[in-house]
PDB file of N, CA and C in Angstrom:
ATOM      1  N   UNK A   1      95.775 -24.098 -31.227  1.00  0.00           N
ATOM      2  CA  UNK A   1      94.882 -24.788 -30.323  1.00  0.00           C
ATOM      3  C   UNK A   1      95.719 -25.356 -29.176  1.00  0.00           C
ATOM      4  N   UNK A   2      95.692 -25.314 -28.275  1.00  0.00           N
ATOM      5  CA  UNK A   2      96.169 -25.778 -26.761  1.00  0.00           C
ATOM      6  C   UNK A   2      95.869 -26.920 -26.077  1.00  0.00           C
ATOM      7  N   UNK A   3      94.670 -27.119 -26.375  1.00  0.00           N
ATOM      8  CA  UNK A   3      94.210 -29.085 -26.262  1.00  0.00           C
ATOM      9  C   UNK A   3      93.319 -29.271 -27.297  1.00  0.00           C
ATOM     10  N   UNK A   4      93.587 -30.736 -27.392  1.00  0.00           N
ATOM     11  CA  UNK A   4      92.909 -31.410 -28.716  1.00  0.00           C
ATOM     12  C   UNK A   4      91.614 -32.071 -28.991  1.00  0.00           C
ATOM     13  N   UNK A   5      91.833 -32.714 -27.445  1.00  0.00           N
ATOM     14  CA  UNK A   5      90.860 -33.658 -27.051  1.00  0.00           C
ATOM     15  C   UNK A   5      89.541 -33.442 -26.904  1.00  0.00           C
ATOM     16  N   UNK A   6      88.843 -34.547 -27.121  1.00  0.00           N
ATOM     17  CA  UNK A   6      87.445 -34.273 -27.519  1.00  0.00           C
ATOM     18  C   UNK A   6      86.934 -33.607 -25.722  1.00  0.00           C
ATOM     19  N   UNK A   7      87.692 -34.282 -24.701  1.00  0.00           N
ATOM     20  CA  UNK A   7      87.243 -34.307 -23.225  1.00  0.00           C
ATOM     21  C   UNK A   7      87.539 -32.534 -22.896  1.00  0.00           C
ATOM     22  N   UNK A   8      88.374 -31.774 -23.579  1.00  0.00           N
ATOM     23  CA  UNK A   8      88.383 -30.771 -22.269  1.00  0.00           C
ATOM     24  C   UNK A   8      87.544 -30.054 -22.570  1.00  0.00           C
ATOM     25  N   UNK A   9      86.201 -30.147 -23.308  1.00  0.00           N
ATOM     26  CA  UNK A   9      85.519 -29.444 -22.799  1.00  0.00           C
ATOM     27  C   UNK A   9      84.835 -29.517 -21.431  1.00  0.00           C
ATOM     28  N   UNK A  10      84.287 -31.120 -21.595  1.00  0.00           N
ATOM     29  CA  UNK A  10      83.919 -31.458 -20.014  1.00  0.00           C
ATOM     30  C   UNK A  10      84.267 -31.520 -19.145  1.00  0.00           C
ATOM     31  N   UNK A  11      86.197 -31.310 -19.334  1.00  0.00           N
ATOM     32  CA  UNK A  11      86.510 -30.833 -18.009  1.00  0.00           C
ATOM     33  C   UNK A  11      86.582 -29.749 -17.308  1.00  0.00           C
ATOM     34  N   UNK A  12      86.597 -29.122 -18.438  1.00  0.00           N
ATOM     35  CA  UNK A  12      86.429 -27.485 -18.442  1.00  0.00           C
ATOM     36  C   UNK A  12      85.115 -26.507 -17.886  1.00  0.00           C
ATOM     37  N   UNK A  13      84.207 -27.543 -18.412  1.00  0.00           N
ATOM     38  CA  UNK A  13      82.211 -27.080 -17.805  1.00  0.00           C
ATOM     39  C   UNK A  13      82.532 -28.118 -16.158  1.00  0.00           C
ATOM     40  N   UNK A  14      83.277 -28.965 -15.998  1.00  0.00           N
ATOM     41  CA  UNK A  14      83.394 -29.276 -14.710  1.00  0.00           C
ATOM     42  C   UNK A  14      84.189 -28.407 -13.088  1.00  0.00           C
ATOM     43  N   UNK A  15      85.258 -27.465 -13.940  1.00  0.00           N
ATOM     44  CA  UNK A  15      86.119 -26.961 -13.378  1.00  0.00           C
ATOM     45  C   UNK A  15      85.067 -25.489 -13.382  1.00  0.00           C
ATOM     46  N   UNK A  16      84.882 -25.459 -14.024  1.00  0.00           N
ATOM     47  CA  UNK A  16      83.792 -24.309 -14.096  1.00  0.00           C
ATOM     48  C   UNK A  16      83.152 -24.282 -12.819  1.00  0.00           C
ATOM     49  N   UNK A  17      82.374 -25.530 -12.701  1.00  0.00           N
ATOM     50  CA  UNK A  17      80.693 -25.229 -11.912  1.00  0.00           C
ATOM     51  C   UNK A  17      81.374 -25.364 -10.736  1.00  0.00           C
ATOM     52  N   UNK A  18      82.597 -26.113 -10.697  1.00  0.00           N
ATOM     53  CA  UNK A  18      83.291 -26.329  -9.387  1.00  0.00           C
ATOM     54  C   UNK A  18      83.488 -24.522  -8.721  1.00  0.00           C
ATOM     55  N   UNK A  19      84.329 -23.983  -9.754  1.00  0.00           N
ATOM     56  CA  UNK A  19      84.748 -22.543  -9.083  1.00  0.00           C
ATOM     57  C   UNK A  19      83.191 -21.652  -8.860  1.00  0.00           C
ATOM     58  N   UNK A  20      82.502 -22.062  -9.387  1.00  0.00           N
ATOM     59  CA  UNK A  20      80.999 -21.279  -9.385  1.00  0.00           C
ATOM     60  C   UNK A  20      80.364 -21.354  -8.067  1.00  0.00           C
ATOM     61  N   UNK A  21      80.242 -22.682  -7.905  1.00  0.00           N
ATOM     62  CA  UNK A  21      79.960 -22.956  -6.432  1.00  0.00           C
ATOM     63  C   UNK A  21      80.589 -22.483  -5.522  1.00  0.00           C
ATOM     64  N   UNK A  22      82.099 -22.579  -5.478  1.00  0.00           N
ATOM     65  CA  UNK A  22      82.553 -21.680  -4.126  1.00  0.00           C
ATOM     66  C   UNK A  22      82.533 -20.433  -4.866  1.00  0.00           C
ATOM     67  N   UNK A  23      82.103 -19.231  -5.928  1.00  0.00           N
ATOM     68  CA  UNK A  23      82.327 -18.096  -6.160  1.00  0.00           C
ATOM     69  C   UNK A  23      80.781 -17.890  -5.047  1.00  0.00           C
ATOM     70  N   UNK A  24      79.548 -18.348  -5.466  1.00  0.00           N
ATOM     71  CA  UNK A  24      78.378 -18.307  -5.008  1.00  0.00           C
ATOM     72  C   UNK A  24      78.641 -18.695  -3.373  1.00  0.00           C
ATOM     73  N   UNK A  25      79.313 -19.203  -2.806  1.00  0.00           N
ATOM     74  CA  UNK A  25      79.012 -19.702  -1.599  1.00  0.00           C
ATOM     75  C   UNK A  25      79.594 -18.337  -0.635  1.00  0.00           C
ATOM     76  N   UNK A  26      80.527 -17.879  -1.364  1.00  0.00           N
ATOM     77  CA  UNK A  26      81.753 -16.764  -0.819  1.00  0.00           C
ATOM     78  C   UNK A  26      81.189 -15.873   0.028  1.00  0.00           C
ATOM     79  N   UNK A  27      81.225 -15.709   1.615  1.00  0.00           N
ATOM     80  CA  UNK A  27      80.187 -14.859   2.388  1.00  0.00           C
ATOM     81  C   UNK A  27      80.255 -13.109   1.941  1.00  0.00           C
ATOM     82  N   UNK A  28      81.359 -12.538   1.157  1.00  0.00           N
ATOM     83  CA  UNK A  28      80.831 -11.533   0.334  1.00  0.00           C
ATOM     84  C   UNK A  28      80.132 -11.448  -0.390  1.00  0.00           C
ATOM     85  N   UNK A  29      79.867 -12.421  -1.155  1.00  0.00           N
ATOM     86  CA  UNK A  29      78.789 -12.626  -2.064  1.00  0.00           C
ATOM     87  C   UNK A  29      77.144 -13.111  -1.547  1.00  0.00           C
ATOM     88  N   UNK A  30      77.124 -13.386  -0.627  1.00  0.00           N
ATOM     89  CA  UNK A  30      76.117 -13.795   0.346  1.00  0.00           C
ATOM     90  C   UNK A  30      74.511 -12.954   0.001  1.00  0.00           C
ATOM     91  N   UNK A  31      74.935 -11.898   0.086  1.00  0.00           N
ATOM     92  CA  UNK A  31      73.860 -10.870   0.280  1.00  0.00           C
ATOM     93  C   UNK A  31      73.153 -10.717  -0.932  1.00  0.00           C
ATOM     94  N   UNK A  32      73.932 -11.735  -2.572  1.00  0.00           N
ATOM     95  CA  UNK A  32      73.350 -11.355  -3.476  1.00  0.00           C
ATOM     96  C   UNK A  32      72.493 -12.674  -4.069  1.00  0.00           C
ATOM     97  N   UNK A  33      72.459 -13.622  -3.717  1.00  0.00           N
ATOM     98  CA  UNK A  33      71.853 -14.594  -3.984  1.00  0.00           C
ATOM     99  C   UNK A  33      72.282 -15.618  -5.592  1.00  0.00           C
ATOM    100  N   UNK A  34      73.350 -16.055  -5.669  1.00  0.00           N
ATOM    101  CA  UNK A  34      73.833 -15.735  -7.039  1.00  0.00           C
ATOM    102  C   UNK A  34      73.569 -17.286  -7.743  1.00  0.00           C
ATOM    103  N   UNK A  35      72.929 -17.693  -6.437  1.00  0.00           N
ATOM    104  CA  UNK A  35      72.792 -19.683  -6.774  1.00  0.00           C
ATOM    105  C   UNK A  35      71.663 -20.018  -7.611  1.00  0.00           C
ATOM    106  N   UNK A  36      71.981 -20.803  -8.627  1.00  0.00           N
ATOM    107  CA  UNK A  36      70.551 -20.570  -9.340  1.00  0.00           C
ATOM    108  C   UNK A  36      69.841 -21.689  -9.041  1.00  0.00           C
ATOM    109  N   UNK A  37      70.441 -22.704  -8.050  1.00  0.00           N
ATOM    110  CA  UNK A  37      69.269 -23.474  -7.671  1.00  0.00           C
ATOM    111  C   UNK A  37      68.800 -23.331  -6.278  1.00  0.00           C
ATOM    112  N   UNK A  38      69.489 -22.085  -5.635  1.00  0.00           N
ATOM    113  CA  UNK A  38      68.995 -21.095  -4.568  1.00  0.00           C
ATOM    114  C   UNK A  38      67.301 -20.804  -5.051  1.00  0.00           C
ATOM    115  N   UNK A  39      67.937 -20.180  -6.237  1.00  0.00           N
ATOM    116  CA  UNK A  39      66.533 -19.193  -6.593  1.00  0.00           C
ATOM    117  C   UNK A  39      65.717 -20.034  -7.452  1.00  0.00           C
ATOM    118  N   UNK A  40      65.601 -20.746  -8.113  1.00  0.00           N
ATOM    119  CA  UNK A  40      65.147 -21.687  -8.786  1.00  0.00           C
ATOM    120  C   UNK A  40      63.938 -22.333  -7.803  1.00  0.00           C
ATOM    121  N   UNK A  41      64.649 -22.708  -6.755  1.00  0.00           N
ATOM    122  CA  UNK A  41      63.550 -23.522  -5.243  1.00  0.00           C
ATOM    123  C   UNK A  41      62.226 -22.503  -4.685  1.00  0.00           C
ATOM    124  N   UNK A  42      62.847 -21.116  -4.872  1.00  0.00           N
ATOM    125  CA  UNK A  42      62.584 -20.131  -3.962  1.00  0.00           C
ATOM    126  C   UNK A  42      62.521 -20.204  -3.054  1.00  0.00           C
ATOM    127  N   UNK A  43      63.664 -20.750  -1.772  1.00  0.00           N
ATOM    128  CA  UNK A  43      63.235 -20.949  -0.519  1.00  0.00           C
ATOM    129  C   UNK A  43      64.017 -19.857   0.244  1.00  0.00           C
ATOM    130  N   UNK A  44      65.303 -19.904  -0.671  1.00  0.00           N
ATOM    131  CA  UNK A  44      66.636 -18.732  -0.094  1.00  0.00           C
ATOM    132  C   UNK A  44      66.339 -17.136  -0.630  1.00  0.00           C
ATOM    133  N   UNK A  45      65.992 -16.467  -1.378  1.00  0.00           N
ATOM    134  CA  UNK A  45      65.383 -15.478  -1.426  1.00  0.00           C
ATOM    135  C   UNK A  45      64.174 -14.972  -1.428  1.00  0.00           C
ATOM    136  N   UNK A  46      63.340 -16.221  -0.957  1.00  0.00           N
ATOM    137  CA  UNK A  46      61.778 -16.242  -0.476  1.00  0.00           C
ATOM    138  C   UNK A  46      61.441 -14.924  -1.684  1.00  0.00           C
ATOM    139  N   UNK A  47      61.075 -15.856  -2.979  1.00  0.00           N
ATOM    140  CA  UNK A  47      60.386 -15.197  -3.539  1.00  0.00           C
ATOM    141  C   UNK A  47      59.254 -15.473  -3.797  1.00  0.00           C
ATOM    142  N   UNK A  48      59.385 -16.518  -2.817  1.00  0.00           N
ATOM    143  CA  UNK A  48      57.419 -17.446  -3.132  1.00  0.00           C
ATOM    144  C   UNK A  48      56.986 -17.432  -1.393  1.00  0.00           C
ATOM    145  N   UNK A  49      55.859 -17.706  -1.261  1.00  0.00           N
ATOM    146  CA  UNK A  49      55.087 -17.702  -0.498  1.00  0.00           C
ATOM    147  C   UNK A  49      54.917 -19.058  -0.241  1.00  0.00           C
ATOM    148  N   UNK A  50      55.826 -19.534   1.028  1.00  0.00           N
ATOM    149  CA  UNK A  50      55.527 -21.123   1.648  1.00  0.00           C
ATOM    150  C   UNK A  50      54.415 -21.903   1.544  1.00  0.00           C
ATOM    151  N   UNK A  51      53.296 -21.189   1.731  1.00  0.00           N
ATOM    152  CA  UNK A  51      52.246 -21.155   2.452  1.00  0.00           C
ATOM    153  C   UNK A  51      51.353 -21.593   1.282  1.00  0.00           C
ATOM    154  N   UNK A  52      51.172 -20.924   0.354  1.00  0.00           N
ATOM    155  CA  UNK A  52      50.646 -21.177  -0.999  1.00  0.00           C
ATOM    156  C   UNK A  52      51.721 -21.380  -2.302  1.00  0.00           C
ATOM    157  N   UNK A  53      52.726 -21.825  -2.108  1.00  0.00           N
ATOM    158  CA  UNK A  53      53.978 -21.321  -3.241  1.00  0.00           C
ATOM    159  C   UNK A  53      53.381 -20.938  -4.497  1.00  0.00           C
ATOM    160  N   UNK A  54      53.154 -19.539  -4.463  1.00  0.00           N
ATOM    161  CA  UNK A  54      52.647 -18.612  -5.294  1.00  0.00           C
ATOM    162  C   UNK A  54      53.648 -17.238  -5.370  1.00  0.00           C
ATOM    163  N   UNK A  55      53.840 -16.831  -6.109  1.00  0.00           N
ATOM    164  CA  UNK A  55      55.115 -15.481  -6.452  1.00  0.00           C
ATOM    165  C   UNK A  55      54.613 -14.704  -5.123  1.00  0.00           C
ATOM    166  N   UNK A  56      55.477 -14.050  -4.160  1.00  0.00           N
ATOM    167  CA  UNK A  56      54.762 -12.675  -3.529  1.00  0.00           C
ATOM    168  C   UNK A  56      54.915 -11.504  -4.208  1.00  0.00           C
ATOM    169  N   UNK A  57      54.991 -10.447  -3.534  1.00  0.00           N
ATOM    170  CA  UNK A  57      54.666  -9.464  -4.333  1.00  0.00           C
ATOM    171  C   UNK A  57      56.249  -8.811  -4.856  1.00  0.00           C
ATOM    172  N   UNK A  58      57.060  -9.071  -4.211  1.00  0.00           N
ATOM    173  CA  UNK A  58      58.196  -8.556  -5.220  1.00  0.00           C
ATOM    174  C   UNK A  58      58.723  -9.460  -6.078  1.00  0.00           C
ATOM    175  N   UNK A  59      58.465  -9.308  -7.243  1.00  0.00           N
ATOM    176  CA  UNK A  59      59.455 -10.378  -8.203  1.00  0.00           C
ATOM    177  C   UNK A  59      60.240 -10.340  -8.813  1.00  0.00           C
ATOM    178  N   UNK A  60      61.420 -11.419  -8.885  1.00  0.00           N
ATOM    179  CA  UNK A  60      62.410 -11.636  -9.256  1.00  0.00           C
ATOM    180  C   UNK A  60      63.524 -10.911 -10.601  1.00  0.00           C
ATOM    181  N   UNK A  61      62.491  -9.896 -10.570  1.00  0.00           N
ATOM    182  CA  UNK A  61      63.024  -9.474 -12.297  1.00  0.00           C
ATOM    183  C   UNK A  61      64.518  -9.345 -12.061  1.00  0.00           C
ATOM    184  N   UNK A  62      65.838  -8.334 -11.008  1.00  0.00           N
ATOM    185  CA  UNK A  62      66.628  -8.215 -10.993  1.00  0.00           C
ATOM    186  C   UNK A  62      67.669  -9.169 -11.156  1.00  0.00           C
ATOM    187  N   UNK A  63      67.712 -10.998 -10.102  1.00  0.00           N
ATOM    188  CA  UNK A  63      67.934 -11.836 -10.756  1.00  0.00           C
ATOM    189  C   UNK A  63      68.097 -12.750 -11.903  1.00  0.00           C
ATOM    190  N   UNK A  64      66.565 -12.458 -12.042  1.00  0.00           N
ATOM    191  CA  UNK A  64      66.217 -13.061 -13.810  1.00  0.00           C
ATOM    192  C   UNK A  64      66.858 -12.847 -14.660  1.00  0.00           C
ATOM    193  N   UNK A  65      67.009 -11.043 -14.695  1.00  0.00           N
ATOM    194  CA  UNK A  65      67.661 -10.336 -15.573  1.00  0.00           C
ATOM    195  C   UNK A  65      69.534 -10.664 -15.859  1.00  0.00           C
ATOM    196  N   UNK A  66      70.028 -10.874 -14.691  1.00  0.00           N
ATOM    197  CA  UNK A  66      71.516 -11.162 -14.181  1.00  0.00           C
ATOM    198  C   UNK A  66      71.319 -12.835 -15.158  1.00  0.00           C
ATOM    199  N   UNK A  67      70.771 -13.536 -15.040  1.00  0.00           N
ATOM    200  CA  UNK A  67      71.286 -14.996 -15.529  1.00  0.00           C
ATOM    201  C   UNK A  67      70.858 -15.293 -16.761  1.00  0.00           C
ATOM    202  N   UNK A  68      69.560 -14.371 -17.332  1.00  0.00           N
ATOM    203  CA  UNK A  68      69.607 -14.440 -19.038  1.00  0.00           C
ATOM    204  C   UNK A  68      70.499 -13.661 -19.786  1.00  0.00           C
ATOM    205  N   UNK A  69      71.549 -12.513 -18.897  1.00  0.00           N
ATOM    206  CA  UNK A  69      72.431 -11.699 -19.559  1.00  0.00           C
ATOM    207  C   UNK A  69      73.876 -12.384 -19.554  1.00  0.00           C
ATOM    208  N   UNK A  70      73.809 -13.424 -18.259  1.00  0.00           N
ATOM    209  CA  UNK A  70      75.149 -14.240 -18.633  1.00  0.00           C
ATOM    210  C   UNK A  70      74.727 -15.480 -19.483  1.00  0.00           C
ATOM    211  N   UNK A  71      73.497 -15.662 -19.643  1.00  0.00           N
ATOM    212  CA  UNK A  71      73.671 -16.650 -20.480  1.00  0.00           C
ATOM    213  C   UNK A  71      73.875 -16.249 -21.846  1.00  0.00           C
ATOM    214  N   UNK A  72      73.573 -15.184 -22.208  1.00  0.00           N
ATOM    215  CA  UNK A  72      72.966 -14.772 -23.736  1.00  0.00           C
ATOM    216  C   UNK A  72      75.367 -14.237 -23.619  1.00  0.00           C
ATOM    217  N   UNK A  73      75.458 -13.843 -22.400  1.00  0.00           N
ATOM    218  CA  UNK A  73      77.061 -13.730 -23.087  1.00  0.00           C
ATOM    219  C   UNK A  73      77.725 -15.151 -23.077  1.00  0.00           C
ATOM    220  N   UNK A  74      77.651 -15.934 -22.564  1.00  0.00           N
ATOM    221  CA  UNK A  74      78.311 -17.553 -22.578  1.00  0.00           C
ATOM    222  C   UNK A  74      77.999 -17.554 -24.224  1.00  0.00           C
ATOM    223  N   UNK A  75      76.635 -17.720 -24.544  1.00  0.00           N
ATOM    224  CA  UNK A  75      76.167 -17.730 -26.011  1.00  0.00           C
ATOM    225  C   UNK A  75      76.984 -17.173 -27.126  1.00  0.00           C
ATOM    226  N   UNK A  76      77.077 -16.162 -26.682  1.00  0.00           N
ATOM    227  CA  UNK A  76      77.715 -15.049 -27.380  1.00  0.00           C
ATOM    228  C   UNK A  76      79.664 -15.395 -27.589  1.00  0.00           C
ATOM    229  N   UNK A  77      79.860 -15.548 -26.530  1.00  0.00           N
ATOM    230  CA  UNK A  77      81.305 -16.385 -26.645  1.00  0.00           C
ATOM    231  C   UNK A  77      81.327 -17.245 -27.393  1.00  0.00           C
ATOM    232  N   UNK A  78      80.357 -18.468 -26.870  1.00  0.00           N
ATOM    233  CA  UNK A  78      80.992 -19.857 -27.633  1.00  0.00           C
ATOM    234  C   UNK A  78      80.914 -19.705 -28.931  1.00  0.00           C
ATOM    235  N   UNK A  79      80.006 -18.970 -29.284  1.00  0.00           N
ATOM    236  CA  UNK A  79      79.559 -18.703 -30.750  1.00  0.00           C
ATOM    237  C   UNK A  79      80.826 -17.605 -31.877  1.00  0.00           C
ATOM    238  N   UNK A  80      81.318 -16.831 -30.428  1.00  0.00           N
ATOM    239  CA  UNK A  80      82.696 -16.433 -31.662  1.00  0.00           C
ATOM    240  C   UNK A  80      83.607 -17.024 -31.525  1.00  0.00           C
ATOM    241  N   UNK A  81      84.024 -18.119 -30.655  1.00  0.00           N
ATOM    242  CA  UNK A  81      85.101 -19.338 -30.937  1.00  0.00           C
ATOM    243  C   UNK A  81      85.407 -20.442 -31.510  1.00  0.00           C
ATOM    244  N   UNK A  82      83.931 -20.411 -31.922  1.00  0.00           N
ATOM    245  CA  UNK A  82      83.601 -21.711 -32.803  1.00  0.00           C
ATOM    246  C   UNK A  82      83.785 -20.687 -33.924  1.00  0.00           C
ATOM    247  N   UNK A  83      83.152 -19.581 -34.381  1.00  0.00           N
ATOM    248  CA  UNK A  83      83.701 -18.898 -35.620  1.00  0.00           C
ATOM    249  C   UNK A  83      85.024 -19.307 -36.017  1.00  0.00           C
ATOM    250  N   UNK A  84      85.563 -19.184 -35.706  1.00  0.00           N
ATOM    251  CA  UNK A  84      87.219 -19.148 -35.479  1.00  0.00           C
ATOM    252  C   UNK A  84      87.574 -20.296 -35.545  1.00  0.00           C
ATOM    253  N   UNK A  85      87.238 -21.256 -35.576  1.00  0.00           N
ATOM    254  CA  UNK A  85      87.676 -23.104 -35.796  1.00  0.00           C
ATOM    255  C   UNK A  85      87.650 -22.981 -37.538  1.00  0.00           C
ATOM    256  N   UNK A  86      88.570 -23.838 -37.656  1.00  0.00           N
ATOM    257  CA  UNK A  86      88.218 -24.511 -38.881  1.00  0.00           C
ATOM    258  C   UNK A  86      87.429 -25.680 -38.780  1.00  0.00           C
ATOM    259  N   UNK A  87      86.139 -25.836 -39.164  1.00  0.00           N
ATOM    260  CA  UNK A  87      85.305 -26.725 -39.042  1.00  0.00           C
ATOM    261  C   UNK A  87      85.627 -27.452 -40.561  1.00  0.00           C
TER     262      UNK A  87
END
């Protein structure tokens, strides 16, 4: 084990969201919308309709799909590292 402390995880989910934010902000990355409280609002990939904020007609599945597949792998990680502890 490499640190002990009860804290690095939270520093670790801190250092995280930190690099996330500038990974998402990165003007190569621009074109893909990768912010999830971008898309969450729907204002930056106008997937809603201002006017009535109601879905328009293309929806979000391609996104959707991208952030339940990193979540279900985050899942998938923490879950074989904690295997691996002696609890």
């Amino acid at each position: 084990m490499i640190f002990s402390s009860e804290y690095v995880s939270l520093a670790v989910a801190y250092l995280g969201y930190i690099f996330y934010l500038a990974a998402v902000r990165h003007p190569r990355l621009g074109a893909y919308h990768l912010h999830v409280a971008d898309f969450m609002s729907g204002i930056f990939p106008h997937y809603l309709d201002r006017t009535t904020m109601l879905w328009t007609g293309s929806y979000a599945v391609t996104p959707i799909a991208g952030f339940l597949a990193t979540a279900l792998l985050l899942v998938a990680a923490s879950g074989l590292i904690a295997s691996r502890q002696d609890l």
